[in-house]
C-alpha atoms as a PDB file:
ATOM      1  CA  UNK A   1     139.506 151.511 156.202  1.00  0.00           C
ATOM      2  CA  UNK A   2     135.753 151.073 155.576  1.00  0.00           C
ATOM      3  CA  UNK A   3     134.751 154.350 157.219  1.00  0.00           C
ATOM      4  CA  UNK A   4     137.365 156.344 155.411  1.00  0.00           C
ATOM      5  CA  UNK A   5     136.188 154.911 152.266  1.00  0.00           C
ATOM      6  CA  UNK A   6     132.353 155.549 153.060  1.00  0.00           C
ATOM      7  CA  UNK A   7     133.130 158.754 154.347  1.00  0.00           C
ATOM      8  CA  UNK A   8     134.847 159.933 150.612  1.00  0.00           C
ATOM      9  CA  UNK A   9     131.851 158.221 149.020  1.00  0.00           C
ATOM     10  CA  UNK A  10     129.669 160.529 151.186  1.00  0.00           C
ATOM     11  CA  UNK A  11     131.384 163.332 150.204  1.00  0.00           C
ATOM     12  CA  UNK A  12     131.872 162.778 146.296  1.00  0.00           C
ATOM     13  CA  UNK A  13     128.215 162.168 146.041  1.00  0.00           C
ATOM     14  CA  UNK A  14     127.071 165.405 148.342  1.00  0.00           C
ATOM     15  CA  UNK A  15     129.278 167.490 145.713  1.00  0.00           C
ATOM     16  CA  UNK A  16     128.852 165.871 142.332  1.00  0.00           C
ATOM     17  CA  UNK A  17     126.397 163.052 142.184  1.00  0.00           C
ATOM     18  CA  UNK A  18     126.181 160.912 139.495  1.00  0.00           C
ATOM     19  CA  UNK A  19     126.213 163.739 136.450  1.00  0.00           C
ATOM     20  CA  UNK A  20     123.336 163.872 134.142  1.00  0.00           C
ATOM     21  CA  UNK A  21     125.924 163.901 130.877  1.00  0.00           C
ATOM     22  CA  UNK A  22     127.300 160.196 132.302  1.00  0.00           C
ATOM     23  CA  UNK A  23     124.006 158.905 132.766  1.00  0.00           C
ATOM     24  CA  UNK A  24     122.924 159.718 128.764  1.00  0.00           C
ATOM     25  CA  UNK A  25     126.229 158.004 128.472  1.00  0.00           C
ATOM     26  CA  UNK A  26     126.713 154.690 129.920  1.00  0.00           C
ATOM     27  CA  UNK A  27     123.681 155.083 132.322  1.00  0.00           C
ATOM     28  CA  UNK A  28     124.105 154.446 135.710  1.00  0.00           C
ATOM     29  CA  UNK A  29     125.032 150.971 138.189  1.00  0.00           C
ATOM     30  CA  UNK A  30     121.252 150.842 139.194  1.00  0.00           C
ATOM     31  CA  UNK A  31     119.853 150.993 135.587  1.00  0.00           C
ATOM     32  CA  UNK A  32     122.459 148.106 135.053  1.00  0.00           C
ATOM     33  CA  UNK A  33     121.299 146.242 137.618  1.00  0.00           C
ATOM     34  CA  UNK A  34     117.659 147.157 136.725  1.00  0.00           C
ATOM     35  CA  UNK A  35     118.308 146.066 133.173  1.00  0.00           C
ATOM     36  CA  UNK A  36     119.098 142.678 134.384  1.00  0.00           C
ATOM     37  CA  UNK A  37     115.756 141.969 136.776  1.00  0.00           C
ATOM     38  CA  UNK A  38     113.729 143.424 133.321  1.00  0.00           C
ATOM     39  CA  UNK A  39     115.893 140.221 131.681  1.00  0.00           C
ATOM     40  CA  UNK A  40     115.147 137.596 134.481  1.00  0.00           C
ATOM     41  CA  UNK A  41     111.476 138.659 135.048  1.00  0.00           C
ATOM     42  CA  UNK A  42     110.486 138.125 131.603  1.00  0.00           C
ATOM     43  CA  UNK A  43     112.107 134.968 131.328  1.00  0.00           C
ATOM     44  CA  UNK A  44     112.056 133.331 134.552  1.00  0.00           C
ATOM     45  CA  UNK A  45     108.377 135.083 135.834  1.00  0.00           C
ATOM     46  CA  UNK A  46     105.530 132.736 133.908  1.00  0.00           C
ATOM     47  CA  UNK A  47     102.384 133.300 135.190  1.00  0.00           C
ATOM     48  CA  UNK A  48     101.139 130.085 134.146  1.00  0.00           C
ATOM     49  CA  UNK A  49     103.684 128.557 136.848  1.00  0.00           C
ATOM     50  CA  UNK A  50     102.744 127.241 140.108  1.00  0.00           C
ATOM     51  CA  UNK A  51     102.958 129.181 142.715  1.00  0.00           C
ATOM     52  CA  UNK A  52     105.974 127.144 144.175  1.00  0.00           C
ATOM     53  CA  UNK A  53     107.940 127.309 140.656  1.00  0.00           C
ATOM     54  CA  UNK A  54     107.395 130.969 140.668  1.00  0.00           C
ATOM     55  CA  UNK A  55     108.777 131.507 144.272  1.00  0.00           C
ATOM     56  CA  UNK A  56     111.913 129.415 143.325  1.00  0.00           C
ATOM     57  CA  UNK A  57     112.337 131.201 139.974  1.00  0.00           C
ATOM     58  CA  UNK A  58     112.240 134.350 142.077  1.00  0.00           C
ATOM     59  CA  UNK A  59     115.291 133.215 144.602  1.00  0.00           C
ATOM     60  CA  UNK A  60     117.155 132.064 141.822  1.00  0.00           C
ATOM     61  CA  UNK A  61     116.500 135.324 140.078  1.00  0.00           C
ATOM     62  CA  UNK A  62     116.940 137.374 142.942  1.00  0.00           C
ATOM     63  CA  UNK A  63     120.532 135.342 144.262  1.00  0.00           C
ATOM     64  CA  UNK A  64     121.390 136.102 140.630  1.00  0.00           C
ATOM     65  CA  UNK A  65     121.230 139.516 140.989  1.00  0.00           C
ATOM     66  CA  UNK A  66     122.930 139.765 144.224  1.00  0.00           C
ATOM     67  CA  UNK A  67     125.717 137.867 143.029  1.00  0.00           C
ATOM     68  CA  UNK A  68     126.269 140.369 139.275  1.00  0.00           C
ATOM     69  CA  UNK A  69     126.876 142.664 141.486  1.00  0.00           C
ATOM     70  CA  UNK A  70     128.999 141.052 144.523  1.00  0.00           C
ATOM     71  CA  UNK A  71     131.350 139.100 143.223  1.00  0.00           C
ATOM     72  CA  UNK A  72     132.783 141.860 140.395  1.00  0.00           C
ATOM     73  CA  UNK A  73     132.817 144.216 143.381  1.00  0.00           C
ATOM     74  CA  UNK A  74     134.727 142.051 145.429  1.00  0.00           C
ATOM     75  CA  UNK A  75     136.802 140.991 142.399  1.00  0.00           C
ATOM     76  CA  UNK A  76     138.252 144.519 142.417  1.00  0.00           C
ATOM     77  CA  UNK A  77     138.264 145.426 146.069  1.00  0.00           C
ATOM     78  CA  UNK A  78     140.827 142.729 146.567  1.00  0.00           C
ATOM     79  CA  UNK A  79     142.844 144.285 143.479  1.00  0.00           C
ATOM     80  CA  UNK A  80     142.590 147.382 145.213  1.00  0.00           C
ATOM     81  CA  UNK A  81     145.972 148.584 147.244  1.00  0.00           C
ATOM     82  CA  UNK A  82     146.123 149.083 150.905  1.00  0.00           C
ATOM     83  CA  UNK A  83     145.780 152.013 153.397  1.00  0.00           C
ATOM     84  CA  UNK A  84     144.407 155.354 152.324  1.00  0.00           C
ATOM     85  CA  UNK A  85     144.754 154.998 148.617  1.00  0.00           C
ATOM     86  CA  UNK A  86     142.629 151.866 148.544  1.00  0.00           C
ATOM     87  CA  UNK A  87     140.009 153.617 150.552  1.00  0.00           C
ATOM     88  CA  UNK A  88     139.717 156.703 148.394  1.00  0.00           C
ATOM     89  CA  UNK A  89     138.916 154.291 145.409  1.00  0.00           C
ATOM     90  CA  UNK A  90     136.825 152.987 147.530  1.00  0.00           C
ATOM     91  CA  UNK A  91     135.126 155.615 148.398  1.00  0.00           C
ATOM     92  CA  UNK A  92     135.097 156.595 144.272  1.00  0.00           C
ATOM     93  CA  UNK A  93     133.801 152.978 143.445  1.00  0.00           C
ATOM     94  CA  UNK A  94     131.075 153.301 146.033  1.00  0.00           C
ATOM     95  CA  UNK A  95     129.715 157.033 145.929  1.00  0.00           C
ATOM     96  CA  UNK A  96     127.580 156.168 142.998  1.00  0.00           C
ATOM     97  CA  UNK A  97     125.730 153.565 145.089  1.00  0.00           C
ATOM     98  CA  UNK A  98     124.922 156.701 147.360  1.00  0.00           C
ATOM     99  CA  UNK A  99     121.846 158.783 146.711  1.00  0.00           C
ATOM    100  CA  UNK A 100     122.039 161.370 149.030  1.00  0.00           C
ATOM    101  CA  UNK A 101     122.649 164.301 145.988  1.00  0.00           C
ATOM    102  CA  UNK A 102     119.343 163.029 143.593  1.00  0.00           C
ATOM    103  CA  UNK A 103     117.058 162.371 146.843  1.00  0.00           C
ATOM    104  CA  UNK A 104     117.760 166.006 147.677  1.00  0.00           C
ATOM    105  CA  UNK A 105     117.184 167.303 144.334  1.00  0.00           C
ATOM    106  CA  UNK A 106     114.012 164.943 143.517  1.00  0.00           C
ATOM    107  CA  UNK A 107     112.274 166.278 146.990  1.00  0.00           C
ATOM    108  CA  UNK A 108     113.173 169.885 146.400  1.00  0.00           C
ATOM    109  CA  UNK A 109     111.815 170.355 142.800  1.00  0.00           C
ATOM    110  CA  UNK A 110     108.276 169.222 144.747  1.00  0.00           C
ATOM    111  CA  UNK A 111     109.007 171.636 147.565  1.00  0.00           C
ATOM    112  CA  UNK A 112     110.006 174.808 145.866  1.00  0.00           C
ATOM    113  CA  UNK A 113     106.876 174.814 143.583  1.00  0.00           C
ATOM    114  CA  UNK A 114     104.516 173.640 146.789  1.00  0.00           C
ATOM    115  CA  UNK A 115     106.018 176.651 149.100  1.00  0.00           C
ATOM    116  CA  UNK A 116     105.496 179.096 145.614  1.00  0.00           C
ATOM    117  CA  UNK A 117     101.696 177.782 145.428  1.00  0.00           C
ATOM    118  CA  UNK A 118     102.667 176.242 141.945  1.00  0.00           C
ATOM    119  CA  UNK A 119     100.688 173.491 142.486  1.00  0.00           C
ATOM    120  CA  UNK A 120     100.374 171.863 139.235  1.00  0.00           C
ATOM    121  CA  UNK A 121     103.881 172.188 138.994  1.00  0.00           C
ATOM    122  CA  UNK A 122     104.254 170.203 142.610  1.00  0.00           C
ATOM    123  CA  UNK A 123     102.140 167.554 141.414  1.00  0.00           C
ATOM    124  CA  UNK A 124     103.972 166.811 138.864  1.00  0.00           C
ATOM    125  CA  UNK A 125     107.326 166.761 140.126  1.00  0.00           C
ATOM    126  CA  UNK A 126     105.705 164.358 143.373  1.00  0.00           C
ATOM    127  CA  UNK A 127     105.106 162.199 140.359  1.00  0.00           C
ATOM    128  CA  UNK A 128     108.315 161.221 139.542  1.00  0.00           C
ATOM    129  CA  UNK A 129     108.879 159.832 143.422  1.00  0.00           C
ATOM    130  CA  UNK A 130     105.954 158.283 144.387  1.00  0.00           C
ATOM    131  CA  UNK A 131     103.858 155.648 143.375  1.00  0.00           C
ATOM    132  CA  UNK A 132     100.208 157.462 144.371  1.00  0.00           C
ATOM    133  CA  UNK A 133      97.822 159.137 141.567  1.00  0.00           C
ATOM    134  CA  UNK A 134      99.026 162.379 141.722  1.00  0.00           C
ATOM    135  CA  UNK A 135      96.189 164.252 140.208  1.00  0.00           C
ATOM    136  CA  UNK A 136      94.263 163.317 143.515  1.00  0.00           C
ATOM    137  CA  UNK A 137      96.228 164.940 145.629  1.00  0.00           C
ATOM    138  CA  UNK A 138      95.722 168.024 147.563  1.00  0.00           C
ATOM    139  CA  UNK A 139      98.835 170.374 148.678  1.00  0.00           C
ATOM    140  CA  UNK A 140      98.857 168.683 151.899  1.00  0.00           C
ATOM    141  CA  UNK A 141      98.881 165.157 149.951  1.00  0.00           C
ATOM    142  CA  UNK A 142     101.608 166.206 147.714  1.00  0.00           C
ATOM    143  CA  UNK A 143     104.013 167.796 150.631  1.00  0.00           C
ATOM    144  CA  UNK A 144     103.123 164.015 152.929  1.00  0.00           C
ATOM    145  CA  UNK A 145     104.335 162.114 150.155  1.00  0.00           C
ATOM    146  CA  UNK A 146     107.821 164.122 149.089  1.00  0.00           C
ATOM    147  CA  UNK A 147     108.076 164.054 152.857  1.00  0.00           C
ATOM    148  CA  UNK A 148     107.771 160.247 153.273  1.00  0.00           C
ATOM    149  CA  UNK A 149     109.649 159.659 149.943  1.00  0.00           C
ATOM    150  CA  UNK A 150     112.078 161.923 151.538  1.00  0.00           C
ATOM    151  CA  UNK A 151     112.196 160.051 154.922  1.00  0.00           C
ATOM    152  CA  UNK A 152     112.388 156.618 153.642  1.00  0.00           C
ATOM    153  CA  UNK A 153     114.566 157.159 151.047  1.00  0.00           C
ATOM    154  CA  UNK A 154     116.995 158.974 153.776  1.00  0.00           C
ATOM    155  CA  UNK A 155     117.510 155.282 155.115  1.00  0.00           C
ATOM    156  CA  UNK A 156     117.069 153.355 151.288  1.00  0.00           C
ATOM    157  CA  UNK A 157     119.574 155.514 149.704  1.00  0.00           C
ATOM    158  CA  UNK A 158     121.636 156.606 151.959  1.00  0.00           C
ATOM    159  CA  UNK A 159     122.159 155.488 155.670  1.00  0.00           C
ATOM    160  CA  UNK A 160     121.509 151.259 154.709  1.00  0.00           C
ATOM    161  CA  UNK A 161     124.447 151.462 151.676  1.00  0.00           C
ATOM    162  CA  UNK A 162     126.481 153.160 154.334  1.00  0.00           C
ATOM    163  CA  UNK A 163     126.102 151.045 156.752  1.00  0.00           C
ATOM    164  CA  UNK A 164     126.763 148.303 154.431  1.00  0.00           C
ATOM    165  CA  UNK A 165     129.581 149.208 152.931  1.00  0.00           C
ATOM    166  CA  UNK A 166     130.973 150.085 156.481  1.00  0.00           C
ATOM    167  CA  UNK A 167     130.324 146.901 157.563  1.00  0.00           C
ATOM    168  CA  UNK A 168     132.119 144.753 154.660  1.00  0.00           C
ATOM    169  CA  UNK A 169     133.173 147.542 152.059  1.00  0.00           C
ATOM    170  CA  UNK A 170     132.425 147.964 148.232  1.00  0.00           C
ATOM    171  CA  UNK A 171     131.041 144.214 148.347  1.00  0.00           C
ATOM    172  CA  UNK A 172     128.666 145.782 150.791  1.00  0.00           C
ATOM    173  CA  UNK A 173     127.172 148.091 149.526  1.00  0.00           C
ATOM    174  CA  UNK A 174     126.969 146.747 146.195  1.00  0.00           C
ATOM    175  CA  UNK A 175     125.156 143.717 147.542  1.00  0.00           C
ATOM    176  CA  UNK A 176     122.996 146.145 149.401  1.00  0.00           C
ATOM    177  CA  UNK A 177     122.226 147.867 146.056  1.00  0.00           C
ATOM    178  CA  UNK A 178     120.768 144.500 144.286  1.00  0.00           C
ATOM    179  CA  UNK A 179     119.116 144.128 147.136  1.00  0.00           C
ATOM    180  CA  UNK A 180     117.154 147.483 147.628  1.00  0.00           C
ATOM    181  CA  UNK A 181     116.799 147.236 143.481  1.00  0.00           C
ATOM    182  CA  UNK A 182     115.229 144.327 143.345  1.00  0.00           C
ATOM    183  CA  UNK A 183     113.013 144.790 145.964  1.00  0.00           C
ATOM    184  CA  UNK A 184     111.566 148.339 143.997  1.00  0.00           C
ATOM    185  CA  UNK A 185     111.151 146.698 140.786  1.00  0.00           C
ATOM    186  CA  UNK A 186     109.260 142.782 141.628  1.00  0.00           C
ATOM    187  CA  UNK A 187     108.571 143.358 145.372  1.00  0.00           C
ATOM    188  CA  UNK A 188     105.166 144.015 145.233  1.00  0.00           C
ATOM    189  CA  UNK A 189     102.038 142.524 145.998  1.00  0.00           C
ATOM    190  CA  UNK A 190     100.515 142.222 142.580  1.00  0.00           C
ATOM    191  CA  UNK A 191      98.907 139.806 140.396  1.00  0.00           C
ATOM    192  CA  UNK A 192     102.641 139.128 138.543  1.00  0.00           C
ATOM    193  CA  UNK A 193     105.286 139.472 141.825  1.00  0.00           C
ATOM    194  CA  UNK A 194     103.596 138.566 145.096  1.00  0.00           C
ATOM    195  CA  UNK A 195     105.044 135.070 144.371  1.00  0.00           C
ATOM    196  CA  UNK A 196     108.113 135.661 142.230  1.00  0.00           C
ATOM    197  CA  UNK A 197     109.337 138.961 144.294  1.00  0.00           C
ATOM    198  CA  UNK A 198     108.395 137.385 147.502  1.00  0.00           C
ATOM    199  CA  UNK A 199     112.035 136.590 148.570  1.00  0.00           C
ATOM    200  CA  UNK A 200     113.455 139.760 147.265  1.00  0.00           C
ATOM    201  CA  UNK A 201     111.072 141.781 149.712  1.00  0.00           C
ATOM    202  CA  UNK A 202     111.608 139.185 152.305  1.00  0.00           C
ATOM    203  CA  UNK A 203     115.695 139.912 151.889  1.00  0.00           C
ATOM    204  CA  UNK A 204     115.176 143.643 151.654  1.00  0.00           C
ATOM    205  CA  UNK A 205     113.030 143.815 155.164  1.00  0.00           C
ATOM    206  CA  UNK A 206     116.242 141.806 156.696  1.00  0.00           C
ATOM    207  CA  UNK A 207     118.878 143.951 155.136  1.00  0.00           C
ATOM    208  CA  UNK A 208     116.857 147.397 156.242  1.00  0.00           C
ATOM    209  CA  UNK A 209     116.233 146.070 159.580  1.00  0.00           C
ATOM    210  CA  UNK A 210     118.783 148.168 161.448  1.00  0.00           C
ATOM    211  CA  UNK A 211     119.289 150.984 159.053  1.00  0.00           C
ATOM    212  CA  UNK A 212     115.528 152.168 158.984  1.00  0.00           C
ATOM    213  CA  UNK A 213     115.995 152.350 162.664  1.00  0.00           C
ATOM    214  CA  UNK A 214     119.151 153.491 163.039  1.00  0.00           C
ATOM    215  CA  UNK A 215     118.503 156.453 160.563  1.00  0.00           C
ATOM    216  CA  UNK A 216     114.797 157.013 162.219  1.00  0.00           C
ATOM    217  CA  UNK A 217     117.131 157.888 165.536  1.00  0.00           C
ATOM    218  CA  UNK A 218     119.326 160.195 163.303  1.00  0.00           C
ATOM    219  CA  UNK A 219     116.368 162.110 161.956  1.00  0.00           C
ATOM    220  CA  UNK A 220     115.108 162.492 165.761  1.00  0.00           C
ATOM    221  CA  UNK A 221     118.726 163.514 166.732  1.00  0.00           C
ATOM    222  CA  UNK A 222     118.804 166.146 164.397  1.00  0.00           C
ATOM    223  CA  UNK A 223     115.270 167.241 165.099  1.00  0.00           C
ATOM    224  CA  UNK A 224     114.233 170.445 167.440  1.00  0.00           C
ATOM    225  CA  UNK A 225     112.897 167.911 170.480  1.00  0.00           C
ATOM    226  CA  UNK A 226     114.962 164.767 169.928  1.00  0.00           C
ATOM    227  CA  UNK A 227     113.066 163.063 173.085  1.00  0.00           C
ATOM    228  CA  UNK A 228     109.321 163.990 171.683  1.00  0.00           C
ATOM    229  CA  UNK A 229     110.696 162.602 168.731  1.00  0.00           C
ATOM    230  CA  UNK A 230     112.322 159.146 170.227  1.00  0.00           C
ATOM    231  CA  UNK A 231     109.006 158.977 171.751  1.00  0.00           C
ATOM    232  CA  UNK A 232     106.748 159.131 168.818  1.00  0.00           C
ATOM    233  CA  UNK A 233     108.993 157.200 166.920  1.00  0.00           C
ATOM    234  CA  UNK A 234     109.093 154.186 169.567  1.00  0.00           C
ATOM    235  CA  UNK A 235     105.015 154.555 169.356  1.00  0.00           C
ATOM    236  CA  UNK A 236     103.831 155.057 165.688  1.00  0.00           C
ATOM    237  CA  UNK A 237     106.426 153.484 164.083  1.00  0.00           C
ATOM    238  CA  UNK A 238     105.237 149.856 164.991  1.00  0.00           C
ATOM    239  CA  UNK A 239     101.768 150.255 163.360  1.00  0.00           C
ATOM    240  CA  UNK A 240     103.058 151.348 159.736  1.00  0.00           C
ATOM    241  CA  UNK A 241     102.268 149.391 157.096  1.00  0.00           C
ATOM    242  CA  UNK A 242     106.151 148.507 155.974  1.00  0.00           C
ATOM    243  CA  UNK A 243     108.424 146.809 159.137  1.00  0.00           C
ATOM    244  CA  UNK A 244     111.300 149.179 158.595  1.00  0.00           C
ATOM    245  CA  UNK A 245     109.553 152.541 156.710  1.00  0.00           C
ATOM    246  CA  UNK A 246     107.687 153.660 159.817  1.00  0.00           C
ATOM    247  CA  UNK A 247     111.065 154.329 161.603  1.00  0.00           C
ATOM    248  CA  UNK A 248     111.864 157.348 159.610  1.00  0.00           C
ATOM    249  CA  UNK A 249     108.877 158.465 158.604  1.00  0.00           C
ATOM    250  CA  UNK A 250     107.860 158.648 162.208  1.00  0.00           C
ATOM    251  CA  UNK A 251     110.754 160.557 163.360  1.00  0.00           C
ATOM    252  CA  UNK A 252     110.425 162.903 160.769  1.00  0.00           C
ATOM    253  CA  UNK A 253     106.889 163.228 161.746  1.00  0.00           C
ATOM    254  CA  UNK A 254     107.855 164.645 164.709  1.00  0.00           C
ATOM    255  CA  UNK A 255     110.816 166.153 164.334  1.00  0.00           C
ATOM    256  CA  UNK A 256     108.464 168.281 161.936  1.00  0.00           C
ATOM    257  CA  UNK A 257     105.319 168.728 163.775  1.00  0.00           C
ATOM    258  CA  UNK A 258     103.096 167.651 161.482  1.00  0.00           C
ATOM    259  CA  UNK A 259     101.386 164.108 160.737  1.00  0.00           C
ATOM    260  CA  UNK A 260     102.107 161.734 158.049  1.00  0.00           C
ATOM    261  CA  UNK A 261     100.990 158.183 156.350  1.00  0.00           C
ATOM    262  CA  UNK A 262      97.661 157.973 156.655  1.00  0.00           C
ATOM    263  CA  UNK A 263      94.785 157.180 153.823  1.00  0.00           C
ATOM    264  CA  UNK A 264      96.575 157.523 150.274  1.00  0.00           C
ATOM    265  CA  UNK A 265      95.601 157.421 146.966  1.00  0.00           C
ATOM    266  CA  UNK A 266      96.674 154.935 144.461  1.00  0.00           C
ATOM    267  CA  UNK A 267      95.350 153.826 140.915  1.00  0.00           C
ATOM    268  CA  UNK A 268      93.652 151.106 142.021  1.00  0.00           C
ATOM    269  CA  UNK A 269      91.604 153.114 145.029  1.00  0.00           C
ATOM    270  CA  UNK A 270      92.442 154.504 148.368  1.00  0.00           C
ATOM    271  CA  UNK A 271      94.154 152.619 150.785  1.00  0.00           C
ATOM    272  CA  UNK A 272      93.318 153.471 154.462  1.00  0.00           C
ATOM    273  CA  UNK A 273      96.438 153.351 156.901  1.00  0.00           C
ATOM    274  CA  UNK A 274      97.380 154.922 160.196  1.00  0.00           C
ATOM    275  CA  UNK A 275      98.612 158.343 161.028  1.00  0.00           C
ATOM    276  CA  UNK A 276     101.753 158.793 162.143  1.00  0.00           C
ATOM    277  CA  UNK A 277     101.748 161.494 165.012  1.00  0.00           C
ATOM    278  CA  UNK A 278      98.192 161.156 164.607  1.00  0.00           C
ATOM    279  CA  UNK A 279      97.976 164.027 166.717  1.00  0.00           C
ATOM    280  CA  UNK A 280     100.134 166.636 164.622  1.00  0.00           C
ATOM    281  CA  UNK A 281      98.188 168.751 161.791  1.00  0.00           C
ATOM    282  CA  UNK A 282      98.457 168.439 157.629  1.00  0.00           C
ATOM    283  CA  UNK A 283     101.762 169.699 156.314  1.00  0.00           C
ATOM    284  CA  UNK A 284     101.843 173.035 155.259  1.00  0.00           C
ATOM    285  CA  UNK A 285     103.222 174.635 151.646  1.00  0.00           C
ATOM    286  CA  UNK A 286     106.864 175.190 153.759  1.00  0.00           C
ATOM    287  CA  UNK A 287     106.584 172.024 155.546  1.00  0.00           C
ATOM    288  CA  UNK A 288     108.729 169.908 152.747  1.00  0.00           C
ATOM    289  CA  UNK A 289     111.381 172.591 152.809  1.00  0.00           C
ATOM    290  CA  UNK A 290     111.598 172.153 156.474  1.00  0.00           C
ATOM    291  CA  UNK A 291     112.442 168.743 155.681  1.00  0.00           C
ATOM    292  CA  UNK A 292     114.968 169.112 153.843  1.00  0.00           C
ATOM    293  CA  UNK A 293     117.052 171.152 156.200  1.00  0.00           C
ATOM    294  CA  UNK A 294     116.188 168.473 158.861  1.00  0.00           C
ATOM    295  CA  UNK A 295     117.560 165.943 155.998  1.00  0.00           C
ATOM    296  CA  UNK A 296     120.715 168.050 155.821  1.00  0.00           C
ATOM    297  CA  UNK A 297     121.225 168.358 159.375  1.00  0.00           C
ATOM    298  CA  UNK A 298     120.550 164.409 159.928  1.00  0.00           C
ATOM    299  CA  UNK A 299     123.671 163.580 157.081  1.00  0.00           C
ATOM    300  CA  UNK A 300     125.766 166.284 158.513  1.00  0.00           C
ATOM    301  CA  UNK A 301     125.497 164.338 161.614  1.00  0.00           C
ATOM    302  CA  UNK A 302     125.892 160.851 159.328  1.00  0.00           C
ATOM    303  CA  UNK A 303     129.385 163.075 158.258  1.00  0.00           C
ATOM    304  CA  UNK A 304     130.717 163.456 161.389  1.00  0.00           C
ATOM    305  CA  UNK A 305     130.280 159.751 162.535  1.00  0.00           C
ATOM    306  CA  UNK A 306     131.764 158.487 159.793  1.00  0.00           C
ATOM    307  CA  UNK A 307     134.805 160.990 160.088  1.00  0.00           C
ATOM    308  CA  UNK A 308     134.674 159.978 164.160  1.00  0.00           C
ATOM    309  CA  UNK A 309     135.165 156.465 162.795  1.00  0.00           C
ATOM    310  CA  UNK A 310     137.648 157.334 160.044  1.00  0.00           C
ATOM    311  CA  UNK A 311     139.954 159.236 162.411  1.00  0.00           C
ATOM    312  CA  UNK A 312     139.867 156.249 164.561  1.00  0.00           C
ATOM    313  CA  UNK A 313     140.701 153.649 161.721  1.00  0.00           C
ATOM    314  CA  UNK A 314     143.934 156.256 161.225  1.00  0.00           C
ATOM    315  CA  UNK A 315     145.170 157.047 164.650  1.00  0.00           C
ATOM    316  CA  UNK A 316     144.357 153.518 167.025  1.00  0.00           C
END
């Protein structure tokens, strides 16, 4: 009962999350997991290596990974009981690999300052979710990038480990978790992991292949104009810089109005990419909160396929 059990993990994380006095506590599954690449990427990641060594240190390293967090989920799924009471733990096991709660919250502390004017206050919160120099960016800048954190991050954190674990359960999603964790901490192209992250990037294109796409035609579904959206979606989304990130960021281009991606700031410089609906204007101080009732409505409609599916596992 896959769908049953994703659709509890849905819900558990919409209404608690993963609370802030258990994290000071035992931390959280990703930290765990992130403790572990720290581990392997100062060990295994030499920089003296050959470029060969260091992209077989980096399979190893990532397969490692993968497996911590696989095989104990598996371990315990096939402890679990049958029927609904093995999908509701389940559904408790996997809600903490769900980020739907903490996306929401990260975005909104950037959008309830931008739509006040409290710019400083914006910057800094667009800080904590995004990887460009924030001190360069102008409102429009800041609302683009808690709007693209927002939109990729709708498919990263919570459509793919969904889709996962509806596919092959708590071993599912937990795989799915190593794999999306490893590719944000050593799948980069820099000096240290364009050799030794290489694989994990590689493996986290493959495994958001379908869910970048499949939650780019959610966001359009849920949008105002779901066929201008489809449309600019199906055209922009091809020329992004990332194979899968385009999908949602495109759709919510649209399903906005406004445009997105573009030139962005970084440390090292600006880094020139294309527009997505190119044609659209700058996001405005409200634009972010828009998006997050367009997030809302694209996981309430994320809810009701997995309870479609759910009443289906019951009743056929």
């Amino acid at each position: 009962m896959t769908a049953t059990a994703m659709l509890i993990a849905l819900a558990l994380d919409a209404a608690f999350g993963w609370p802030n006095a258990l994290y000071k506590r035992i931390g959280h599954p990703v930290t765990w997991l992130g403790a572990l690449i720290i581990l392997l990427d100062t060990a295994w990641n030499n920089p003296q290596d050959t470029t060969s060594k260091r992209r077989a240190r980096g399979r190893s390293a990532s397969l490692l990974v993968i497996a911590a967090a696989t095989f104990p989920a598996l371990a315990v799924s096939l402890l679990l009981p049958g029927g609904f009471l093995g999908a509701a733990l389940t559904g408790l096991l996997a809600a903490p690999l769900i980020a739907g709660r903490s996306l929401f919250e990260h975005v909104k502390a950037v959008a309830d300052p931008l739509a006040a004017g409290d710019i400083d206050s914006a910057r800094e919160a667009v800080s904590m979710i995004v990887g460009r120099n924030p001190q360069k960016l102008r409102p429009e800048g800041i609302a683009r990038a808690a709007i693209e954190s927002l939109a990729e991050n709708t498919s990263d954190g919570v459509i793919a480990p969904l889709f996962w674990g509806l596919l092959f359960g708590l071993p599912g999603i937990a795989a799915y978790k190593a794999i999306n964790t490893l590719d944000s901490m050593i799948g980069y192209r820099t000096d240290r992991h364009e050799d030794f992250g290489r694989f994990a990037a590689q493996l986290d294109d493959v495994a958001n292949w379908v869910p970048a796409r499949l939650t780019g035609a959610i966001l359009a579904l849920a949008s105002s104009d779901p066929g201008r959206a489809f449309h600019i979606m199906r055209q922009d989304a091809p020329g992004h810089r990332s194979p899968n990130a385009g999908w949602p960021e495109a759709a919510m281009a649209a399903g906005l109005g406004c445009r997105l991606s573009g030139p962005r700031a970084y440390e090292g410089g600006v880094e020139d990419q294309p527009w997505l609906n190119a044609g659209a204007p700058d996001p405005g101080l409200d634009t972010a909160q828009r998006a997050l009732g367009l997030y809302q409505k694209a996981l309430i409609g994320a809810t009701l396929t997995l309870l479609a599916l759910a009443m289906m596992e019951v009743f056929l």
